[in-house]
PDB file of N, CA and C in Angstrom:
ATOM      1  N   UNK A   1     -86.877 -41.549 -78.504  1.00  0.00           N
ATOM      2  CA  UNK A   1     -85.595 -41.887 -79.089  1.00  0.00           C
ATOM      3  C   UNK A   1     -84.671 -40.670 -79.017  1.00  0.00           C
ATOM      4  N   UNK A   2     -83.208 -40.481 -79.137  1.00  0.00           N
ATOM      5  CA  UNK A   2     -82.232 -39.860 -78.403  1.00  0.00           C
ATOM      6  C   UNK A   2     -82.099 -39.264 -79.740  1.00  0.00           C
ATOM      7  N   UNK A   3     -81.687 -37.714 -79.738  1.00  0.00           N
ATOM      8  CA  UNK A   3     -81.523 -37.105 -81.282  1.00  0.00           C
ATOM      9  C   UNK A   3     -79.924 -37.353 -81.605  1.00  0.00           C
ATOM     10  N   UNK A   4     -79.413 -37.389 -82.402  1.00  0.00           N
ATOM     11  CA  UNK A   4     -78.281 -37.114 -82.692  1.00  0.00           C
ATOM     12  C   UNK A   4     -77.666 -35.848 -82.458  1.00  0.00           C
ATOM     13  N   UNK A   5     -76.219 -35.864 -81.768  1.00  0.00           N
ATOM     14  CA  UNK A   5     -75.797 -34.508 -81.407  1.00  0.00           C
ATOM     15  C   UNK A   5     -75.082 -33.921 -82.825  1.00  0.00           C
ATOM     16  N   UNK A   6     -75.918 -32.665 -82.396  1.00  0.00           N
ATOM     17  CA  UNK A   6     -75.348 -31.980 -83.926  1.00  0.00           C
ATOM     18  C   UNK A   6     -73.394 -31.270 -83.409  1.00  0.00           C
ATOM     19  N   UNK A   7     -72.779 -31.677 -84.146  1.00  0.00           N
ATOM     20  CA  UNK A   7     -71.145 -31.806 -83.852  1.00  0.00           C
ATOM     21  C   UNK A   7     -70.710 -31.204 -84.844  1.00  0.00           C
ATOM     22  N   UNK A   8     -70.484 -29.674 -85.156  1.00  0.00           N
ATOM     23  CA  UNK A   8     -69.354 -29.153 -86.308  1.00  0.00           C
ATOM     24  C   UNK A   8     -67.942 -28.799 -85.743  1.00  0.00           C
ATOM     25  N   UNK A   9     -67.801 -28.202 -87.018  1.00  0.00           N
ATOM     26  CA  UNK A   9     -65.996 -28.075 -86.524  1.00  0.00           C
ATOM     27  C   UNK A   9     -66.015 -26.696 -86.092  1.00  0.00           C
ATOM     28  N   UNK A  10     -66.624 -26.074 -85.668  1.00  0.00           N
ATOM     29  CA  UNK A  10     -67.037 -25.033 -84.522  1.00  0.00           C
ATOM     30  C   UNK A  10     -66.855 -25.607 -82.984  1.00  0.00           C
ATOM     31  N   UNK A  11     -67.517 -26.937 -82.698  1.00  0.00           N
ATOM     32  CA  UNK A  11     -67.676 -27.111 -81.615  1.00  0.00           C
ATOM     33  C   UNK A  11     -66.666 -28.251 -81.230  1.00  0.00           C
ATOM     34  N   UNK A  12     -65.561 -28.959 -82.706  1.00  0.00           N
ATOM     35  CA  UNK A  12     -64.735 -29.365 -82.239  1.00  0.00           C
ATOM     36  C   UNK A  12     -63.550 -28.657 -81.710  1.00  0.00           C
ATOM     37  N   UNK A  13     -63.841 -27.271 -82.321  1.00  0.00           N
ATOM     38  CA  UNK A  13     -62.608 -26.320 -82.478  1.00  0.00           C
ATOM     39  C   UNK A  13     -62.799 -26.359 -81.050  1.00  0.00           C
ATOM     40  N   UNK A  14     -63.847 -25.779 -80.377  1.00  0.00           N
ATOM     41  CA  UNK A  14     -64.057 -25.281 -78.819  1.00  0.00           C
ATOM     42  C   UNK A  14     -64.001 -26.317 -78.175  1.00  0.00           C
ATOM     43  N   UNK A  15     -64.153 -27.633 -78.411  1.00  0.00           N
ATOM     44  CA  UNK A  15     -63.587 -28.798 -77.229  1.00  0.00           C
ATOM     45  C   UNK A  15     -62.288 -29.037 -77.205  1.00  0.00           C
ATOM     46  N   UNK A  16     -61.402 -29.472 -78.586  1.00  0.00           N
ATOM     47  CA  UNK A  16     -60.020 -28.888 -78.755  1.00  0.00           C
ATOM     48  C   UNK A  16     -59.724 -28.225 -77.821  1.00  0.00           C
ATOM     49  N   UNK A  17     -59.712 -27.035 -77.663  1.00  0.00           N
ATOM     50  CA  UNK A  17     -59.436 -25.365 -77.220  1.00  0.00           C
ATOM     51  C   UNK A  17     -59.505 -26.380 -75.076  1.00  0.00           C
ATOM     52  N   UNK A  18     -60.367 -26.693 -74.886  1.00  0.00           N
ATOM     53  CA  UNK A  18     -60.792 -26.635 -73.611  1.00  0.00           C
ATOM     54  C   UNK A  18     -59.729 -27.960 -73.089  1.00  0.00           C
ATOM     55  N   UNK A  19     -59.678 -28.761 -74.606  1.00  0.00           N
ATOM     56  CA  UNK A  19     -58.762 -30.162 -73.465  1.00  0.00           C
ATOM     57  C   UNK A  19     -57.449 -29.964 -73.679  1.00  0.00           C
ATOM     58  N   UNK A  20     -56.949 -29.378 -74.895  1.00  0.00           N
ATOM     59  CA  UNK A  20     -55.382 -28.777 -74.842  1.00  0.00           C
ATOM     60  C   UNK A  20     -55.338 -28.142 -73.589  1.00  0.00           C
ATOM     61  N   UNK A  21     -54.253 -28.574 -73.158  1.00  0.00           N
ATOM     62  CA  UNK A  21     -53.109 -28.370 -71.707  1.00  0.00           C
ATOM     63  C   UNK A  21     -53.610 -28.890 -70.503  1.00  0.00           C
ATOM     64  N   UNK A  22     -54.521 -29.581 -70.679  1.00  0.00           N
ATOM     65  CA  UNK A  22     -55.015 -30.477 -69.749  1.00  0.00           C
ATOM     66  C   UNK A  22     -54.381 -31.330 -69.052  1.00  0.00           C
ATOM     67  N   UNK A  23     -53.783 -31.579 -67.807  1.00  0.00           N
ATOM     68  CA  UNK A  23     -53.087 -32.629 -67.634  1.00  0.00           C
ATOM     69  C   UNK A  23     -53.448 -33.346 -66.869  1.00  0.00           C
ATOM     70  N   UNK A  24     -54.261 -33.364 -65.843  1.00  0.00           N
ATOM     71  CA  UNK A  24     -54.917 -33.848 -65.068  1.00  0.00           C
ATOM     72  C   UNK A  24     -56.452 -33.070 -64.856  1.00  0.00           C
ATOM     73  N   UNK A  25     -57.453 -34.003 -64.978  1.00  0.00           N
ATOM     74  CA  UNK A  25     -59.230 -33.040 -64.820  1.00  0.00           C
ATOM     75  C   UNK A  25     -59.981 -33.895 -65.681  1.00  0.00           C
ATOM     76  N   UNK A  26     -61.011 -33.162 -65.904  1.00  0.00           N
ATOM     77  CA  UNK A  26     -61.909 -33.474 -66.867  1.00  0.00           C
ATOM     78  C   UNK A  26     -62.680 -33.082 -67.662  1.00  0.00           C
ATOM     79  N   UNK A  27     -63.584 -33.234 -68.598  1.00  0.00           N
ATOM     80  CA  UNK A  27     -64.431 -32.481 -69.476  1.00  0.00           C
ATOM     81  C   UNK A  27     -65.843 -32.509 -69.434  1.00  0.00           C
ATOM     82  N   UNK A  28     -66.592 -31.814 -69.052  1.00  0.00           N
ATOM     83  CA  UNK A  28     -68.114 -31.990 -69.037  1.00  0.00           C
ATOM     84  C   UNK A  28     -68.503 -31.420 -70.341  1.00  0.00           C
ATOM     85  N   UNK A  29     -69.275 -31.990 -70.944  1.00  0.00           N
ATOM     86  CA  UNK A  29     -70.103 -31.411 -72.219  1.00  0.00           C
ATOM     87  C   UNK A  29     -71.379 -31.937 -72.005  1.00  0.00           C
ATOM     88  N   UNK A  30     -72.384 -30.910 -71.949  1.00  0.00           N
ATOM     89  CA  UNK A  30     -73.600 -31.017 -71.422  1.00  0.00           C
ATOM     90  C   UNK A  30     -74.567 -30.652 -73.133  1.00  0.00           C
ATOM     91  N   UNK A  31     -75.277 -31.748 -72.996  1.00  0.00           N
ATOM     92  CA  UNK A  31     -76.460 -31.585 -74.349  1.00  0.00           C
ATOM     93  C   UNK A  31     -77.445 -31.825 -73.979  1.00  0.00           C
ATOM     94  N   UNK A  32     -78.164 -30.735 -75.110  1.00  0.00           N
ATOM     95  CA  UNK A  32     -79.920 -30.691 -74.444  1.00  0.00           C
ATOM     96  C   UNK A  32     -80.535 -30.700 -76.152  1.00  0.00           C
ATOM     97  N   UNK A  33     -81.674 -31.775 -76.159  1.00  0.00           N
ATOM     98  CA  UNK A  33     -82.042 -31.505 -77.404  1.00  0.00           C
ATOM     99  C   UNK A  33     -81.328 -32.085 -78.394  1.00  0.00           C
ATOM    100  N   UNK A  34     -80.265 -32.692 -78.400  1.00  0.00           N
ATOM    101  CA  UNK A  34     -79.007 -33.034 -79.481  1.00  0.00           C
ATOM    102  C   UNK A  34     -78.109 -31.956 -79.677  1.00  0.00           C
ATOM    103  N   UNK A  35     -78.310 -31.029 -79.035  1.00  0.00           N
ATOM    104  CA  UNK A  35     -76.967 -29.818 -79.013  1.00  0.00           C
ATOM    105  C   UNK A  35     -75.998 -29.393 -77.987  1.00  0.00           C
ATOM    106  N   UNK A  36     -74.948 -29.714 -78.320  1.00  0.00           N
ATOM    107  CA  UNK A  36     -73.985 -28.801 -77.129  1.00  0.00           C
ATOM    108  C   UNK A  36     -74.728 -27.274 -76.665  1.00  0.00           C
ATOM    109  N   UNK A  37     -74.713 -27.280 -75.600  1.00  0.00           N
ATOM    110  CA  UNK A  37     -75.209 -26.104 -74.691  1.00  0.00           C
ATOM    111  C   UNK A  37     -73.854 -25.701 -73.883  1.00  0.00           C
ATOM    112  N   UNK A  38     -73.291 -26.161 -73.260  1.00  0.00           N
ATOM    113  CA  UNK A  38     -72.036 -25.888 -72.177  1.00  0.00           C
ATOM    114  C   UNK A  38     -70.941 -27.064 -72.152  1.00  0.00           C
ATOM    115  N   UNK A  39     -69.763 -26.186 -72.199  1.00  0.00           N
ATOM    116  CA  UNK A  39     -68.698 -27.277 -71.586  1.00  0.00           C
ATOM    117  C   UNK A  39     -67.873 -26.945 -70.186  1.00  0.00           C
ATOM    118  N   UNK A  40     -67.779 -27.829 -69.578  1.00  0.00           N
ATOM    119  CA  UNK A  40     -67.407 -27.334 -67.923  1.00  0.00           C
ATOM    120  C   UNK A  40     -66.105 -28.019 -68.493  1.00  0.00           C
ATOM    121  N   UNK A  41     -64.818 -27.755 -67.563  1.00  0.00           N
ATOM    122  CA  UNK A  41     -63.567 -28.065 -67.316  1.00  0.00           C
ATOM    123  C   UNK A  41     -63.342 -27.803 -66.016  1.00  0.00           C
ATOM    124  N   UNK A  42     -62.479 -29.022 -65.345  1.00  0.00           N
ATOM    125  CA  UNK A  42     -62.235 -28.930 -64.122  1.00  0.00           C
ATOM    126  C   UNK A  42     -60.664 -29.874 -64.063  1.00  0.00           C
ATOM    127  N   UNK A  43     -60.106 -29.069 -63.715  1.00  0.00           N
ATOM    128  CA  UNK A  43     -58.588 -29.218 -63.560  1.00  0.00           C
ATOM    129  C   UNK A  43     -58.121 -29.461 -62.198  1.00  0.00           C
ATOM    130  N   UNK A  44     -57.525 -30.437 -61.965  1.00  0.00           N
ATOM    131  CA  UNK A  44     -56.300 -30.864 -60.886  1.00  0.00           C
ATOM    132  C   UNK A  44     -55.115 -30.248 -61.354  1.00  0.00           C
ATOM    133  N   UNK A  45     -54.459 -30.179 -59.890  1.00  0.00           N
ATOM    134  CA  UNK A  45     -52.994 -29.800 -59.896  1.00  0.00           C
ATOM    135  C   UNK A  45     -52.543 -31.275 -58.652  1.00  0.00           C
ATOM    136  N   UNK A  46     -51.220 -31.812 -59.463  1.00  0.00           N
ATOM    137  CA  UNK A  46     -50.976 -32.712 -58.658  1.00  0.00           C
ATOM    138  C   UNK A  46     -49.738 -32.739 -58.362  1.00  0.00           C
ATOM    139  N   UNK A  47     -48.911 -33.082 -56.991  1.00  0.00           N
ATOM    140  CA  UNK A  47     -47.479 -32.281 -56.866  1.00  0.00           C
ATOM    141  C   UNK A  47     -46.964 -34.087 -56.450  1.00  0.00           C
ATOM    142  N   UNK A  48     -45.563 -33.799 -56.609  1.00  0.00           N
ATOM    143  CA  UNK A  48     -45.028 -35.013 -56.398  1.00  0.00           C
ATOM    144  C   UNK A  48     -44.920 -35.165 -54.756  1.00  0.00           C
ATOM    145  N   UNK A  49     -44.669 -36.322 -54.351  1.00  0.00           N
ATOM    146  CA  UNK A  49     -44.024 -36.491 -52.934  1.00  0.00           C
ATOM    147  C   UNK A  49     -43.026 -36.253 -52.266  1.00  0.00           C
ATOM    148  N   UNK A  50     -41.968 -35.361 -53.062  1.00  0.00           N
ATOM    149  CA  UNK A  50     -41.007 -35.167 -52.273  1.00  0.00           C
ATOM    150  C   UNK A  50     -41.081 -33.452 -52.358  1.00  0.00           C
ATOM    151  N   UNK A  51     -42.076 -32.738 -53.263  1.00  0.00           N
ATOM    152  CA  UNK A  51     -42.064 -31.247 -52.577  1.00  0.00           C
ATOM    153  C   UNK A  51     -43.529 -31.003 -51.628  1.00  0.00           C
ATOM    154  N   UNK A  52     -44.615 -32.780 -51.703  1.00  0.00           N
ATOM    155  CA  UNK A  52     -45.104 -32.665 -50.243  1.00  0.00           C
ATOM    156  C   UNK A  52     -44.151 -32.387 -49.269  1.00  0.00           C
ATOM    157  N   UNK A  53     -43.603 -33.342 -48.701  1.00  0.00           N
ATOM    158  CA  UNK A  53     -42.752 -33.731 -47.896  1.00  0.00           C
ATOM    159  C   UNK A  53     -41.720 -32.456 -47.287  1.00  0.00           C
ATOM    160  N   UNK A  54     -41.318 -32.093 -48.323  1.00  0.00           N
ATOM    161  CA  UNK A  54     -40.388 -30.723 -48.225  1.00  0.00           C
ATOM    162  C   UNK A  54     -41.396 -29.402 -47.371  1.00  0.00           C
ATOM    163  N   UNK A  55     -42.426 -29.449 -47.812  1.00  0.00           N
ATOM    164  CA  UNK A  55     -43.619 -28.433 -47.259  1.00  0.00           C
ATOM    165  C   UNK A  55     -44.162 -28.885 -46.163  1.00  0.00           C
ATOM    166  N   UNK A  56     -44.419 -30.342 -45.448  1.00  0.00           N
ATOM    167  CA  UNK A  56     -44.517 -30.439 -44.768  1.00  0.00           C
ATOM    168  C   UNK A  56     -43.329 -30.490 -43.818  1.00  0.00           C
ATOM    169  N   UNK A  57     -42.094 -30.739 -43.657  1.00  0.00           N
ATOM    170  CA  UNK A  57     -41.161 -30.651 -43.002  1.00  0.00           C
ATOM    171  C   UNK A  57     -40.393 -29.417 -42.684  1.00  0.00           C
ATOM    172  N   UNK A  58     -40.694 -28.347 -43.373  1.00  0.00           N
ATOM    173  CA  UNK A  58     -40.025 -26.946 -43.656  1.00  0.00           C
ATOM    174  C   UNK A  58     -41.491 -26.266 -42.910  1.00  0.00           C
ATOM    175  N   UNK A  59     -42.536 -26.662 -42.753  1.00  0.00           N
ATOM    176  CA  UNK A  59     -43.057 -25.685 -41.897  1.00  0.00           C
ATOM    177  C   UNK A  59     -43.552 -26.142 -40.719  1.00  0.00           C
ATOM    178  N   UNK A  60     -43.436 -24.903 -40.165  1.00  0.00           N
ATOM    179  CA  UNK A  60     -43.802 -25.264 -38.578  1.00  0.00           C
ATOM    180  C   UNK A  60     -45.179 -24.308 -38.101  1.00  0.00           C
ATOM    181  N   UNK A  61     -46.269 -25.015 -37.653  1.00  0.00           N
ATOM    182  CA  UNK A  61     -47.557 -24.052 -37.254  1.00  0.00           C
ATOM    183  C   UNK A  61     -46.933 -22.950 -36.411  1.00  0.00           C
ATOM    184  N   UNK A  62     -47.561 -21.997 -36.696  1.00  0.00           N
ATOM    185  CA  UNK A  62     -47.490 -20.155 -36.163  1.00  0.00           C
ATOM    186  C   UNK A  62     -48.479 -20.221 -35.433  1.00  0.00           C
ATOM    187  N   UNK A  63     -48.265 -19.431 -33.317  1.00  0.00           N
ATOM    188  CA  UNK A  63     -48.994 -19.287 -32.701  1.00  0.00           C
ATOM    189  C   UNK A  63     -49.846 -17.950 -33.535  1.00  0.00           C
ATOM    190  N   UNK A  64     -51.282 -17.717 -33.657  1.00  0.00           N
ATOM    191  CA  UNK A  64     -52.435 -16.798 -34.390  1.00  0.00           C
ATOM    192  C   UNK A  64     -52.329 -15.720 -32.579  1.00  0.00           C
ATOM    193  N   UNK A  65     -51.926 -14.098 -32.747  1.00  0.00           N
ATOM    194  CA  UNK A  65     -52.115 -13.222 -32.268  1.00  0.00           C
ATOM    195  C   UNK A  65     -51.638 -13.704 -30.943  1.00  0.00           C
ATOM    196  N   UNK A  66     -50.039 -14.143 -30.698  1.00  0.00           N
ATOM    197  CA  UNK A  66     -49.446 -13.792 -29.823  1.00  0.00           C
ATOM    198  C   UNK A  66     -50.499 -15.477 -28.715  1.00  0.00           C
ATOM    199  N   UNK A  67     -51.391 -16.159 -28.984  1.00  0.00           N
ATOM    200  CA  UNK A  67     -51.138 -17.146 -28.308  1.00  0.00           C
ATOM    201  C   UNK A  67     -50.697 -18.384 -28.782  1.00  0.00           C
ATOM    202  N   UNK A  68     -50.145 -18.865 -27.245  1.00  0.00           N
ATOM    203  CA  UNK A  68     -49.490 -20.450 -27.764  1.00  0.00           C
ATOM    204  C   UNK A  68     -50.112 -21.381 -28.039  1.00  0.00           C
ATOM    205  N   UNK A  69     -49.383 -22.379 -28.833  1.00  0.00           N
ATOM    206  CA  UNK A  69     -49.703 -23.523 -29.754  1.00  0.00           C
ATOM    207  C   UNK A  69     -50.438 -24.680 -28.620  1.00  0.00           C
ATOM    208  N   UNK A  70     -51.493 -25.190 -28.376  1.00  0.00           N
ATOM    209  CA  UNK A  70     -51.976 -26.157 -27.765  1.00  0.00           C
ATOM    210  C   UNK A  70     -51.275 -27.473 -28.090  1.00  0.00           C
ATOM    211  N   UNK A  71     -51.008 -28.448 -27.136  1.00  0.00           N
ATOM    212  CA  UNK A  71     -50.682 -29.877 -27.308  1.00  0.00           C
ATOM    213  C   UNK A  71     -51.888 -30.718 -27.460  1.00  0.00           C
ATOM    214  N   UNK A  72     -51.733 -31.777 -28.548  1.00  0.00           N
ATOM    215  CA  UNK A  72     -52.484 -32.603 -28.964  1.00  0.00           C
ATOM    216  C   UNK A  72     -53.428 -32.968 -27.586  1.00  0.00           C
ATOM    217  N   UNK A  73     -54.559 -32.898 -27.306  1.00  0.00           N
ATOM    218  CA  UNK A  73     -55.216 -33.652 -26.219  1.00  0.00           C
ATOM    219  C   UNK A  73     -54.891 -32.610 -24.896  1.00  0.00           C
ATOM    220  N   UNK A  74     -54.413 -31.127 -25.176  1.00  0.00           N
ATOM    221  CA  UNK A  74     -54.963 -30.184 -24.306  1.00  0.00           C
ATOM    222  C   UNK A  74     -55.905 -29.528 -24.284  1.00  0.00           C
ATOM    223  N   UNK A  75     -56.512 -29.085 -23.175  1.00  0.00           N
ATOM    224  CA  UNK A  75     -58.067 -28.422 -22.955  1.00  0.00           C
ATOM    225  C   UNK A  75     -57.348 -26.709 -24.154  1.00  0.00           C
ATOM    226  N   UNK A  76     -58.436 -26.381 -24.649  1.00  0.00           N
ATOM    227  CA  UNK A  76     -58.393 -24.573 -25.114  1.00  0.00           C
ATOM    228  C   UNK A  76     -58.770 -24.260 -24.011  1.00  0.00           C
ATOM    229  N   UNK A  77     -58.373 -23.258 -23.629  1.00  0.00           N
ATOM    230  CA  UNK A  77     -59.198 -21.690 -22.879  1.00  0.00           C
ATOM    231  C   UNK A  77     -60.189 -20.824 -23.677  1.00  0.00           C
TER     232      UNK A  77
END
């Protein structure tokens, strides 16, 4: 049978703490035994479509050390 996780306001304080400013991600809270052991956080950054768009249209690939840019479906040397 599964123990009950022991949960104070220690360890709400520190999940608090980890999901404030979160805006996109998620929260791992890992228990062993009925106790918090670790919390992972993993954050996205997500940009709108029109400063994709802007970044893709504003740059242009750079030939690397002076050689030229290959065409789609040309042999390399």
């Amino acid at each position: 049978m599964a123990k009950p996780v022991e949960l104070d306001a220690v360890w709400m304080e520190r999940i608090a703490e980890v999901v404030n400013g979160l805006e996109y991600g998620s929260v791992l809270i890992t228990v062993h035994d009925g106790r918090i052991v670790q919390i992972d956080r993993t954050e996205r950054k997500r940009f709108d479509a029109a400063s994709a768009a802007r970044g893709k249209s504003g740059a242009s690939p750079q030939p690397v050390a002076g050689k030229p840019l290959t065409k789609t479906g040309e042999a390399r040397r």
